[in-house]
PDB file of N, CA and C in Angstrom:
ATOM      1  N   UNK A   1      56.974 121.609  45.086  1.00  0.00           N
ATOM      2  CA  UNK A   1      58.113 122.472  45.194  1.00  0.00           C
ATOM      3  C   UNK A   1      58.810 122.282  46.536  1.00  0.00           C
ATOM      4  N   UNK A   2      58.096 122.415  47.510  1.00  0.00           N
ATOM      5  CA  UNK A   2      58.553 122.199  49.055  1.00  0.00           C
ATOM      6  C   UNK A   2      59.069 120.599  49.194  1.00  0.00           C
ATOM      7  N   UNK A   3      58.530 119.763  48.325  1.00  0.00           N
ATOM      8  CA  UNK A   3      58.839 118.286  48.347  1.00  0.00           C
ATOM      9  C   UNK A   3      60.422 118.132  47.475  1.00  0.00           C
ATOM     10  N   UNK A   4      60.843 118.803  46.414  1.00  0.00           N
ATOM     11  CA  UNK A   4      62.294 118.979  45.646  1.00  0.00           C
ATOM     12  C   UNK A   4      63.311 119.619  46.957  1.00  0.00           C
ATOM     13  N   UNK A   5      62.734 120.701  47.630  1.00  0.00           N
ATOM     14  CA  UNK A   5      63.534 121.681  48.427  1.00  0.00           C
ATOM     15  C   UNK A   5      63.953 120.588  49.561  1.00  0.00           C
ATOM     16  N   UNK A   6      63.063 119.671  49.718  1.00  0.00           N
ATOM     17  CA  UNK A   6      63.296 118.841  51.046  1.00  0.00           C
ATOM     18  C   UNK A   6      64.641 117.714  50.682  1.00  0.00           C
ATOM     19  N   UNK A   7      64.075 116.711  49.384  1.00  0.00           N
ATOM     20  CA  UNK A   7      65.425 116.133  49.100  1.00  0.00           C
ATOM     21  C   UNK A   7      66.266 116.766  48.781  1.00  0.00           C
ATOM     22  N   UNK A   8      66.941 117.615  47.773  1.00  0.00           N
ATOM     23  CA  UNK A   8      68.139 118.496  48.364  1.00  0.00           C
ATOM     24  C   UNK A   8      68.567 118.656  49.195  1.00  0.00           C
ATOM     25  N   UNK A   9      68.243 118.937  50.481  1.00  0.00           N
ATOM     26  CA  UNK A   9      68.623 119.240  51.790  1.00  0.00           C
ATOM     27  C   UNK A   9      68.664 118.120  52.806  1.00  0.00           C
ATOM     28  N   UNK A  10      68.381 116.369  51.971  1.00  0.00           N
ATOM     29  CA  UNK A  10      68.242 115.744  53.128  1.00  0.00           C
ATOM     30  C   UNK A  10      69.541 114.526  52.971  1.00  0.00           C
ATOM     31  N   UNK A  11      70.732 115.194  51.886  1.00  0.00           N
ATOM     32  CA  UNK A  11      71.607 114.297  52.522  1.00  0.00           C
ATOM     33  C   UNK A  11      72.854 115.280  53.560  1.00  0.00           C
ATOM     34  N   UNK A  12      72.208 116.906  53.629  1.00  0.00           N
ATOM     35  CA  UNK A  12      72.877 117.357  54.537  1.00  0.00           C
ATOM     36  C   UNK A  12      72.523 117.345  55.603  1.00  0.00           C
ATOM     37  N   UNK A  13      71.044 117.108  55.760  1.00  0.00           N
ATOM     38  CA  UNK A  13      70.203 116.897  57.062  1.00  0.00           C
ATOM     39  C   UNK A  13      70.652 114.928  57.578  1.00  0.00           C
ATOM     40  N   UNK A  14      71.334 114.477  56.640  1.00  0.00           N
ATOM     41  CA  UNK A  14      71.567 112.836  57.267  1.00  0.00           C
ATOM     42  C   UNK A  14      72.562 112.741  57.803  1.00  0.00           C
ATOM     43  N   UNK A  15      73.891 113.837  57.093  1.00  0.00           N
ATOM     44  CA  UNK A  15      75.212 113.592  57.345  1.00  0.00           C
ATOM     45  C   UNK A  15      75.581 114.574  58.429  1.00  0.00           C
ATOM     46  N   UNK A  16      74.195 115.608  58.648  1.00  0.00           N
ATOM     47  CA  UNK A  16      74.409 116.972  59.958  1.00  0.00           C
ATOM     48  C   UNK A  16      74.124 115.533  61.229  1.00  0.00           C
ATOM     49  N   UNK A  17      73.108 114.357  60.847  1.00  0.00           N
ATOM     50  CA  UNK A  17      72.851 113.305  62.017  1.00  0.00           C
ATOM     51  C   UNK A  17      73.728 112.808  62.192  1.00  0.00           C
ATOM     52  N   UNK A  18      74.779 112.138  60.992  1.00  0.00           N
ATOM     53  CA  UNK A  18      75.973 111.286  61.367  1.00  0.00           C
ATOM     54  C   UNK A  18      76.880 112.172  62.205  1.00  0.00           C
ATOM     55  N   UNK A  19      76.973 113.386  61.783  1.00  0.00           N
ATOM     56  CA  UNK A  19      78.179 113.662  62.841  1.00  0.00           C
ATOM     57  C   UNK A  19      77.717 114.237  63.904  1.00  0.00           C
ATOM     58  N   UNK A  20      76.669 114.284  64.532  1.00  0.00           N
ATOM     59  CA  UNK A  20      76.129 114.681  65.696  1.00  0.00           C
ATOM     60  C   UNK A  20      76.124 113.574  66.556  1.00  0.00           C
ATOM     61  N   UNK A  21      75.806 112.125  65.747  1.00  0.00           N
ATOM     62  CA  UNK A  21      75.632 110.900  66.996  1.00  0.00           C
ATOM     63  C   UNK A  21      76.982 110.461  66.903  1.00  0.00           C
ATOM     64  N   UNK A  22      78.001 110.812  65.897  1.00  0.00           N
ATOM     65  CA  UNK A  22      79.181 110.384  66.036  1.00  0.00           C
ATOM     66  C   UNK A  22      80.250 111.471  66.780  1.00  0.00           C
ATOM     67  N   UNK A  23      79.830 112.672  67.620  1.00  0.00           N
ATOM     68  CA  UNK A  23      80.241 113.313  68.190  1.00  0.00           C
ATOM     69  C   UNK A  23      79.479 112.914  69.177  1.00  0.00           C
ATOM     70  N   UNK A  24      78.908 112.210  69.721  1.00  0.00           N
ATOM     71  CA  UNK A  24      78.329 112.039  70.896  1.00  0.00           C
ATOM     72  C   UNK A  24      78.506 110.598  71.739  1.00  0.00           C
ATOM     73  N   UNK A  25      78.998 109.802  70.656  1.00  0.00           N
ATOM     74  CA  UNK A  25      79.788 108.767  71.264  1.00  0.00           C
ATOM     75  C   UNK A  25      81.474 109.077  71.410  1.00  0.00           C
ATOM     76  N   UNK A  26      82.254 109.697  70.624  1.00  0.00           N
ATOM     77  CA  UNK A  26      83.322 110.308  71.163  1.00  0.00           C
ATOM     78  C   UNK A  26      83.426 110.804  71.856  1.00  0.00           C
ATOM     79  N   UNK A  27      82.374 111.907  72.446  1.00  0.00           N
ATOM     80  CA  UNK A  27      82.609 112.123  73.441  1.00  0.00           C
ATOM     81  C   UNK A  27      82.099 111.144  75.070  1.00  0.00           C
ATOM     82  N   UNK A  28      81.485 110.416  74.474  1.00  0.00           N
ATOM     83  CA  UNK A  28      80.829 109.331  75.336  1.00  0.00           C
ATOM     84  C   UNK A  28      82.214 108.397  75.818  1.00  0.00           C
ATOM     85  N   UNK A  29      82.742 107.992  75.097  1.00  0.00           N
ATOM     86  CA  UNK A  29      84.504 107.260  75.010  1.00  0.00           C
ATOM     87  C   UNK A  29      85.340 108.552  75.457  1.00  0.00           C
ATOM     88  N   UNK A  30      85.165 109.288  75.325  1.00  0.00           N
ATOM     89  CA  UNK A  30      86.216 110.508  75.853  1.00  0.00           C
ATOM     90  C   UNK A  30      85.882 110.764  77.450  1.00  0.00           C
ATOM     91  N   UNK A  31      84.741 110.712  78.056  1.00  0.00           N
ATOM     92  CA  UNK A  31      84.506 110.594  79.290  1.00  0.00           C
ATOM     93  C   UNK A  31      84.982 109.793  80.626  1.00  0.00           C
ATOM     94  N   UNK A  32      84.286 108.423  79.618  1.00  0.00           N
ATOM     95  CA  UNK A  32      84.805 107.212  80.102  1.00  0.00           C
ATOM     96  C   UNK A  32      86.018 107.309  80.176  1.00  0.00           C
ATOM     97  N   UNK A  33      86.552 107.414  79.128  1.00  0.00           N
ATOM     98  CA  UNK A  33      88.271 107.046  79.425  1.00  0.00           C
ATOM     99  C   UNK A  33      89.029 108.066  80.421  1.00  0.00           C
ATOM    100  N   UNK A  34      88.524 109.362  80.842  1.00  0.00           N
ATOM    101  CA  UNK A  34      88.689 110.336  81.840  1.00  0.00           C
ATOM    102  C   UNK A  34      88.639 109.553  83.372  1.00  0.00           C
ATOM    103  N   UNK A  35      87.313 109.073  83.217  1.00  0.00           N
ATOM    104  CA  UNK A  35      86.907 108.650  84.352  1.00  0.00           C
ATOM    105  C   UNK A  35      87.515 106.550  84.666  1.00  0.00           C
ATOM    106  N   UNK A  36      88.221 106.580  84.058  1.00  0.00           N
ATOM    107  CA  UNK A  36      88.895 105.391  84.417  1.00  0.00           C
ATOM    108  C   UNK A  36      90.419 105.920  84.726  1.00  0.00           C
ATOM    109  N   UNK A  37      90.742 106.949  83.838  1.00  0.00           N
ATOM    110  CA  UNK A  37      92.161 107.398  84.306  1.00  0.00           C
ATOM    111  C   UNK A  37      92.457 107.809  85.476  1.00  0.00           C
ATOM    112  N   UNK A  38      91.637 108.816  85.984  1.00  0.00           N
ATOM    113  CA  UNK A  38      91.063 109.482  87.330  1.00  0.00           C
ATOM    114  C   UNK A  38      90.959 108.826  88.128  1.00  0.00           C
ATOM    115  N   UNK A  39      90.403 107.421  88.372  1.00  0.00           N
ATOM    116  CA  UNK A  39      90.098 106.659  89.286  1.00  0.00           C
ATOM    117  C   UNK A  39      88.450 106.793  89.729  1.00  0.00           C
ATOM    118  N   UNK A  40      87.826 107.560  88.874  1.00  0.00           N
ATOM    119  CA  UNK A  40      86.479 107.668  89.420  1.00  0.00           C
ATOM    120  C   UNK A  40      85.480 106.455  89.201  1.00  0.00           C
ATOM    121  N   UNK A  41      84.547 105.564  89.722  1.00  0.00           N
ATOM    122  CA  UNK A  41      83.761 104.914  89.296  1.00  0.00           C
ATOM    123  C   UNK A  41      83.316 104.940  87.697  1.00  0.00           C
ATOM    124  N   UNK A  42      83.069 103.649  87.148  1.00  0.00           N
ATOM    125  CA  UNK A  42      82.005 103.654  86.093  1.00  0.00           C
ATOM    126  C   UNK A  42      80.448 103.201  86.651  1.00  0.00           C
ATOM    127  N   UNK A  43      79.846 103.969  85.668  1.00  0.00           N
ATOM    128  CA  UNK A  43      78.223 104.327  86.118  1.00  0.00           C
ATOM    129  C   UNK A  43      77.337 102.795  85.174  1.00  0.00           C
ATOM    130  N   UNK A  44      76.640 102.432  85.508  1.00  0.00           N
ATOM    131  CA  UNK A  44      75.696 101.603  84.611  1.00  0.00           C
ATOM    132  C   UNK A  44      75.108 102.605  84.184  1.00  0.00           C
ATOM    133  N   UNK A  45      73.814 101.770  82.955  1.00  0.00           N
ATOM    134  CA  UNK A  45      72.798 102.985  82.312  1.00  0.00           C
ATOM    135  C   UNK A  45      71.843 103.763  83.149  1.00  0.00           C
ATOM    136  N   UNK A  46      71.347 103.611  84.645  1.00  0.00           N
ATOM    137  CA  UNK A  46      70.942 104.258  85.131  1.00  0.00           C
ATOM    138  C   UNK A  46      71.495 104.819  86.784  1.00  0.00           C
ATOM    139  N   UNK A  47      72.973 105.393  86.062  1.00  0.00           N
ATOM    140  CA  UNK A  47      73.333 106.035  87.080  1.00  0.00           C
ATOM    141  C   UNK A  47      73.778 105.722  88.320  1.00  0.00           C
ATOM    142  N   UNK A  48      74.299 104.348  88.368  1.00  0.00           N
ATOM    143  CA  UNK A  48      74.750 103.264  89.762  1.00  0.00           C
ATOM    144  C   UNK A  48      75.818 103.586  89.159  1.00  0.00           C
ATOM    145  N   UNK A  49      76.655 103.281  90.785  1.00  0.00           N
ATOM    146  CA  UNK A  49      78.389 103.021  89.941  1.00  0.00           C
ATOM    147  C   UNK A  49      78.339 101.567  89.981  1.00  0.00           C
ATOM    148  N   UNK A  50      79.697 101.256  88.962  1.00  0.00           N
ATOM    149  CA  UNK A  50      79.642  99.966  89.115  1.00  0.00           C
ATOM    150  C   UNK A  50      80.864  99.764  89.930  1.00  0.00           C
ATOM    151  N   UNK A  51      81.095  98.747  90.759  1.00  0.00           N
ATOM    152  CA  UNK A  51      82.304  98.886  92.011  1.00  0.00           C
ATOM    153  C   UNK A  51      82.479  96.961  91.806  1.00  0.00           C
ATOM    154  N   UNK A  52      84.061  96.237  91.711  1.00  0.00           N
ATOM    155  CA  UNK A  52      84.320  95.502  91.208  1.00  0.00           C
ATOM    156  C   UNK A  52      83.643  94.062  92.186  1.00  0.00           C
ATOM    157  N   UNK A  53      83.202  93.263  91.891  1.00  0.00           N
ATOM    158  CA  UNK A  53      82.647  91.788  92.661  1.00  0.00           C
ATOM    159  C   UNK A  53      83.718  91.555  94.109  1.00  0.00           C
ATOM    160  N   UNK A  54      83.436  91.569  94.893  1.00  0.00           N
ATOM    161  CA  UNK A  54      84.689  91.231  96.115  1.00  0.00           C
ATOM    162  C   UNK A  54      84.245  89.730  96.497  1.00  0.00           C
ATOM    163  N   UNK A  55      85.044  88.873  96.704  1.00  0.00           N
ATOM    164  CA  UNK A  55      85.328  87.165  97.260  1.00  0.00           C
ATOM    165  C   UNK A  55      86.396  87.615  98.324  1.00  0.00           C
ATOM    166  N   UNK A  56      86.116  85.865  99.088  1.00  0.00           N
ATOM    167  CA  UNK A  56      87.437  85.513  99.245  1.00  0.00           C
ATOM    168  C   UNK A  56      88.869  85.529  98.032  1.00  0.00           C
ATOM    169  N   UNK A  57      88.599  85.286  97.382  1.00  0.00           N
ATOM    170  CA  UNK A  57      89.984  85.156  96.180  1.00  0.00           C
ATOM    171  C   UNK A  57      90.576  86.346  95.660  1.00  0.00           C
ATOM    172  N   UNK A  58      89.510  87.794  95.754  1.00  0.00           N
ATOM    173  CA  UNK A  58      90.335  88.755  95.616  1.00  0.00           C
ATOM    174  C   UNK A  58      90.513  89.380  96.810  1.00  0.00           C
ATOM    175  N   UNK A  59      90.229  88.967  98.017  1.00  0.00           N
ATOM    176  CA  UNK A  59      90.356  89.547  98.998  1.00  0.00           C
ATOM    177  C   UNK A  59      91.861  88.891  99.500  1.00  0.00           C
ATOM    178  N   UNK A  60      91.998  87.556  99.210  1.00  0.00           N
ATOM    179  CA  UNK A  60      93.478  87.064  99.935  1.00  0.00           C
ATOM    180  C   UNK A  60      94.497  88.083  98.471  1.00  0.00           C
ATOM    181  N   UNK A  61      94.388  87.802  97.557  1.00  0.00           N
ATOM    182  CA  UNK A  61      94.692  88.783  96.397  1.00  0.00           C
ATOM    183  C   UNK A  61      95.397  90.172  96.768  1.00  0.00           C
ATOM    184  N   UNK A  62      94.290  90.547  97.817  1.00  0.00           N
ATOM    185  CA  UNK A  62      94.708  92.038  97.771  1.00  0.00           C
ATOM    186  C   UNK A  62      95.447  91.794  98.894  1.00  0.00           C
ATOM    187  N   UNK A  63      95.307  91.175  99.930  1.00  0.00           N
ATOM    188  CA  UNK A  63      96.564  90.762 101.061  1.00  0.00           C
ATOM    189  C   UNK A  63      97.667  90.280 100.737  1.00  0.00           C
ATOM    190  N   UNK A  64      97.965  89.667  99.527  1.00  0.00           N
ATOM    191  CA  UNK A  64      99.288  89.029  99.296  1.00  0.00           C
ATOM    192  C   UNK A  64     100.019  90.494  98.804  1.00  0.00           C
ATOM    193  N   UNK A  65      99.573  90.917  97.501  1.00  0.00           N
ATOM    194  CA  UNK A  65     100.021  92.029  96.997  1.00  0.00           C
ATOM    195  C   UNK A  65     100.286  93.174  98.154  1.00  0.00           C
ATOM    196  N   UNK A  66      99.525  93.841  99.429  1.00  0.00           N
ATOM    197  CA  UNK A  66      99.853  93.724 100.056  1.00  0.00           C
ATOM    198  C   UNK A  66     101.145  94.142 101.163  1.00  0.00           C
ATOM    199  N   UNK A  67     101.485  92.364 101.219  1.00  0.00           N
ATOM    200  CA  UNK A  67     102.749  91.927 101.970  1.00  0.00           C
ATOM    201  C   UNK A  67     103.567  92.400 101.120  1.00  0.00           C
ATOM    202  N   UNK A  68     103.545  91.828  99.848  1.00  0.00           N
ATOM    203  CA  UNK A  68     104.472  92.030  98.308  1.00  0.00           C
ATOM    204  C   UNK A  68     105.026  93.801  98.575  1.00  0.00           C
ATOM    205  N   UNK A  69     103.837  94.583  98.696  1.00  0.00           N
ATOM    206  CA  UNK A  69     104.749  96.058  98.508  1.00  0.00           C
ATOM    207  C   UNK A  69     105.226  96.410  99.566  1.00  0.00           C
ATOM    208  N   UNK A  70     104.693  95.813 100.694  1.00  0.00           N
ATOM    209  CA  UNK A  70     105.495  96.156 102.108  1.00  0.00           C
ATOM    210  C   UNK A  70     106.752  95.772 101.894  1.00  0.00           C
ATOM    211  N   UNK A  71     106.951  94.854 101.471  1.00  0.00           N
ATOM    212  CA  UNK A  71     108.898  94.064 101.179  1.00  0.00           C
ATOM    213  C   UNK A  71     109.402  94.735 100.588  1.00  0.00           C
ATOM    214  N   UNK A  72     108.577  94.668  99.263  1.00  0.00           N
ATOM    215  CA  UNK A  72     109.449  95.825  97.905  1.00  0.00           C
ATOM    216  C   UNK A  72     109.986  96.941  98.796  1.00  0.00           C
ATOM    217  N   UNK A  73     109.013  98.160  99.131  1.00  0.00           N
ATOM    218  CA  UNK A  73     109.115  99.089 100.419  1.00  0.00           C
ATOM    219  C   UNK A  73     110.211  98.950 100.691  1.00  0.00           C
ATOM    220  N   UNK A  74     110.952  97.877 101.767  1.00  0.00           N
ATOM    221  CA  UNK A  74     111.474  97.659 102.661  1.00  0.00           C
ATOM    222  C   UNK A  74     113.421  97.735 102.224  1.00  0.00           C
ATOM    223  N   UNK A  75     112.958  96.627 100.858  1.00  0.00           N
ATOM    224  CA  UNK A  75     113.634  96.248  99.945  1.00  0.00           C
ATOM    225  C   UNK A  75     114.397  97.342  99.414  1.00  0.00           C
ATOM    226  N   UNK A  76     113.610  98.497  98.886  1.00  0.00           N
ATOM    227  CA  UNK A  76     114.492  99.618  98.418  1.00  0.00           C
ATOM    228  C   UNK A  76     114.259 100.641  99.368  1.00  0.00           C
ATOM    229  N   UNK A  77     114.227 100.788 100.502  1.00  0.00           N
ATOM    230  CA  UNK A  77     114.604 101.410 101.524  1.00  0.00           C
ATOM    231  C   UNK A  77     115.873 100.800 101.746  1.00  0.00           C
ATOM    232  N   UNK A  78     116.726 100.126 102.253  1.00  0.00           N
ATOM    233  CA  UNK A  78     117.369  99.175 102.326  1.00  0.00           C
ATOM    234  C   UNK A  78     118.852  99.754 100.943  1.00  0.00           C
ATOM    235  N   UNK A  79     118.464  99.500  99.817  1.00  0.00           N
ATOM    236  CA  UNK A  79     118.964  99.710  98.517  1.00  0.00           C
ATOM    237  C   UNK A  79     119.190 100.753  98.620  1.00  0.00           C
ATOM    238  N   UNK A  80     118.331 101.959  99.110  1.00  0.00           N
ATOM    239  CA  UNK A  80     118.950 103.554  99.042  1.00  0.00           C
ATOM    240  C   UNK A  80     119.939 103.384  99.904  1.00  0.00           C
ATOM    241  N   UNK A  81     119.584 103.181 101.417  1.00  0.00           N
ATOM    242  CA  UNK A  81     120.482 103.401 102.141  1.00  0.00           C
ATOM    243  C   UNK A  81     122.338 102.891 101.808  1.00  0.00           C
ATOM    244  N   UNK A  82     121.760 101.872 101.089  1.00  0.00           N
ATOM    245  CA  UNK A  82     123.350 101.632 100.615  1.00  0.00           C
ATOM    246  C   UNK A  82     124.177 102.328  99.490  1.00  0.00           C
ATOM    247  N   UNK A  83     123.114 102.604  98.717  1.00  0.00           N
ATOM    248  CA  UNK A  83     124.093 103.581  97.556  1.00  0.00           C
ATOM    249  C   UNK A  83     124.196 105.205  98.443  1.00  0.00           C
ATOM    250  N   UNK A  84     123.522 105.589  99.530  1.00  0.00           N
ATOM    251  CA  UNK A  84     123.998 106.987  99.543  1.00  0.00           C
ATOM    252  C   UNK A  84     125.142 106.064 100.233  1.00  0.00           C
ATOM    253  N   UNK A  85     125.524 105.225 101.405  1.00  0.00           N
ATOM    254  CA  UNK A  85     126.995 105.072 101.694  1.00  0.00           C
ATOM    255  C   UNK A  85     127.608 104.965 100.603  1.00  0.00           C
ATOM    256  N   UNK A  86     127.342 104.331  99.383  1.00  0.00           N
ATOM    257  CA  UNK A  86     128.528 104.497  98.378  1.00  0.00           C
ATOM    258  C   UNK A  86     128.729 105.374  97.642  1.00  0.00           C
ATOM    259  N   UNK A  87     127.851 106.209  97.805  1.00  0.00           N
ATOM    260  CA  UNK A  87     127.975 107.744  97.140  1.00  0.00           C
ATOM    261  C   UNK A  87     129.020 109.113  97.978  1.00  0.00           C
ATOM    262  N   UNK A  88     128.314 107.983  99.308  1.00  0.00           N
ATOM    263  CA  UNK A  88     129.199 109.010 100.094  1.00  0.00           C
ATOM    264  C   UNK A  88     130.830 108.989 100.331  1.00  0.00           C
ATOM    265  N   UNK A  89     131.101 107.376 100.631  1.00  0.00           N
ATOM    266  CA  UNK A  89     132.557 106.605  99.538  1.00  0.00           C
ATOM    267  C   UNK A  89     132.973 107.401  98.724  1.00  0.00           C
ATOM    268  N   UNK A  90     132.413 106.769  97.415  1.00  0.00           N
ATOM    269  CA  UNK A  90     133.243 107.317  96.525  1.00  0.00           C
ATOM    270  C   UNK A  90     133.600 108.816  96.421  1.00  0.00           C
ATOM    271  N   UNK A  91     132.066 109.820  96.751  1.00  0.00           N
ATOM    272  CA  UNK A  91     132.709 111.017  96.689  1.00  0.00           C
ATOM    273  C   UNK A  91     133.670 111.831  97.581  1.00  0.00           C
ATOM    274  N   UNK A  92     133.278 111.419  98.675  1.00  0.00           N
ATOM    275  CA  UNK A  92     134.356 111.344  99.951  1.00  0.00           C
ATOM    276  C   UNK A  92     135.987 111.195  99.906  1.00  0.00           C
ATOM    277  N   UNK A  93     136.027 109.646  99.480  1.00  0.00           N
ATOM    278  CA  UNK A  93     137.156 109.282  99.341  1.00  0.00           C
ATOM    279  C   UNK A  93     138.366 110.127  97.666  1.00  0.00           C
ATOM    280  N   UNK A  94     137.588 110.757  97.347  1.00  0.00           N
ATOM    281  CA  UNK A  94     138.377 111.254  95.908  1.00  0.00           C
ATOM    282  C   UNK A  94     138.520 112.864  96.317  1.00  0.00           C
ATOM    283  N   UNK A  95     137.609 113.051  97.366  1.00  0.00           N
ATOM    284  CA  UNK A  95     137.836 114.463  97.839  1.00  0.00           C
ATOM    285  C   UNK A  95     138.969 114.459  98.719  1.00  0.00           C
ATOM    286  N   UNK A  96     138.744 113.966  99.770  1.00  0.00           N
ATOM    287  CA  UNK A  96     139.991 113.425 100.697  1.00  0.00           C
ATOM    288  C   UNK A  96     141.375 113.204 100.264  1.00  0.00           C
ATOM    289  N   UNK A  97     141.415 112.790  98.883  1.00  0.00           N
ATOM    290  CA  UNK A  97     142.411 112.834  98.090  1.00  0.00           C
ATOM    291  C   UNK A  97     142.928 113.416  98.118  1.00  0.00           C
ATOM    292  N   UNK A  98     142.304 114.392  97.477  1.00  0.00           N
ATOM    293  CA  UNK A  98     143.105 115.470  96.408  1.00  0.00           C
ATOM    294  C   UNK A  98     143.391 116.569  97.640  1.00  0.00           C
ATOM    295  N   UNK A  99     143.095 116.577  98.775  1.00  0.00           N
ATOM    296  CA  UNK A  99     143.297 117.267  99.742  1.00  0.00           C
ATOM    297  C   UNK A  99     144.791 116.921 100.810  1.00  0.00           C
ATOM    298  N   UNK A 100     145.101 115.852 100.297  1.00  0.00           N
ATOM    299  CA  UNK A 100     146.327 115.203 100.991  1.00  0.00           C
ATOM    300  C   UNK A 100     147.379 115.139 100.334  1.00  0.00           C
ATOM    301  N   UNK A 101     146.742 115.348  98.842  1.00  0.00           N
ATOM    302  CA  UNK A 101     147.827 115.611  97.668  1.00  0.00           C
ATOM    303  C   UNK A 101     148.244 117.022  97.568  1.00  0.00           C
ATOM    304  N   UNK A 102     147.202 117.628  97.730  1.00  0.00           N
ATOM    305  CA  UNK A 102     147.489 119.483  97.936  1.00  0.00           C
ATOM    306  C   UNK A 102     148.354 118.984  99.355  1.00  0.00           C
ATOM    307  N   UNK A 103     147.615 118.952 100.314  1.00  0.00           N
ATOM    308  CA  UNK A 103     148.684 119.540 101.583  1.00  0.00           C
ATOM    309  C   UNK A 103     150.500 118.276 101.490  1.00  0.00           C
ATOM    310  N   UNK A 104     150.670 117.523 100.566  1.00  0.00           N
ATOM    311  CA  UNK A 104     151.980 117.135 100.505  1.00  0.00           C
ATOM    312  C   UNK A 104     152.348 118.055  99.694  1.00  0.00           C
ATOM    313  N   UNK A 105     152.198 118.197  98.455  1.00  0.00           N
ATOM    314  CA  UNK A 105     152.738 119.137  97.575  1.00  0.00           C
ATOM    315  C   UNK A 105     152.843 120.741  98.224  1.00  0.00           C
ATOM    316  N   UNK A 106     152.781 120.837  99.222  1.00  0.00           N
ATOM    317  CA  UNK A 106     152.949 122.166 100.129  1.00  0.00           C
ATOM    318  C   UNK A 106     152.339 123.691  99.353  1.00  0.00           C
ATOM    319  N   UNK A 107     152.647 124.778 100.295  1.00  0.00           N
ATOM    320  CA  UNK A 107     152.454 125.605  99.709  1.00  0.00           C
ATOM    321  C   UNK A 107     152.534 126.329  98.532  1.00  0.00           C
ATOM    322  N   UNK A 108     151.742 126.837  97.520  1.00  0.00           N
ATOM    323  CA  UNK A 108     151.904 127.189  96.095  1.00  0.00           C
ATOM    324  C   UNK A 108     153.137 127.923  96.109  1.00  0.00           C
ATOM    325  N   UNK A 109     153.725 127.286  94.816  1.00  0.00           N
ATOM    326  CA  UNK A 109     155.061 128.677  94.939  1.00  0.00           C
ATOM    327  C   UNK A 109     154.593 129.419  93.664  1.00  0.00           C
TER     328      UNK A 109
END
């Protein structure tokens, strides 16, 4: 009797396992992917982080890139400064306008 009661109950007891180990790697991938977004280390299986191989080749790597954003930097520092003068132009110059056009056209009658 206890042996009938058991199969009955053991493809809910297989499929209560499937979604327990399959909630436990989602959330296993749901972590991870936290912790790469974040910037936090990934861990090996016993709890080391893992931190990327350093050479010479990614070390000149990270010096070129670098120089590269110092320019960029520089580059659109440079680029702002010129559109606020042309911002300041154009809006300037259309204000100035209409202010020389009022004071010819004289006082409102």
């Amino acid at each position: 009797m206890a042996d009938n009661a058991f199969m009955q109950l053991l493809p809910f007891i297989l499929m209560g396992g499937l979604i327990v180990g399959f909630a436990g790697v989602c959330g296993w991938i749901f972590t991870t992917w936290l912790r790469i977004k974040n910037g936090y280390p990934l861990e090996n299986s016993w709890g080391k982080p893992l931190h990327p191989q350093r050479n010479a080749e990614t070390d000149e790597r990270v010096k070129l890139l670098t120089q590269e954003n110092a320019q960029l930097r520089a580059e659109i520092g440079s680029v702002k400064d010129r559109l606020a003068t042309i911002e300041r132009i154009v809006t300037d110059g259309a204000y100035r306008l209409d202010r020389e056009i009022e004071t010819l056209r004289g006082p409102a009658n």
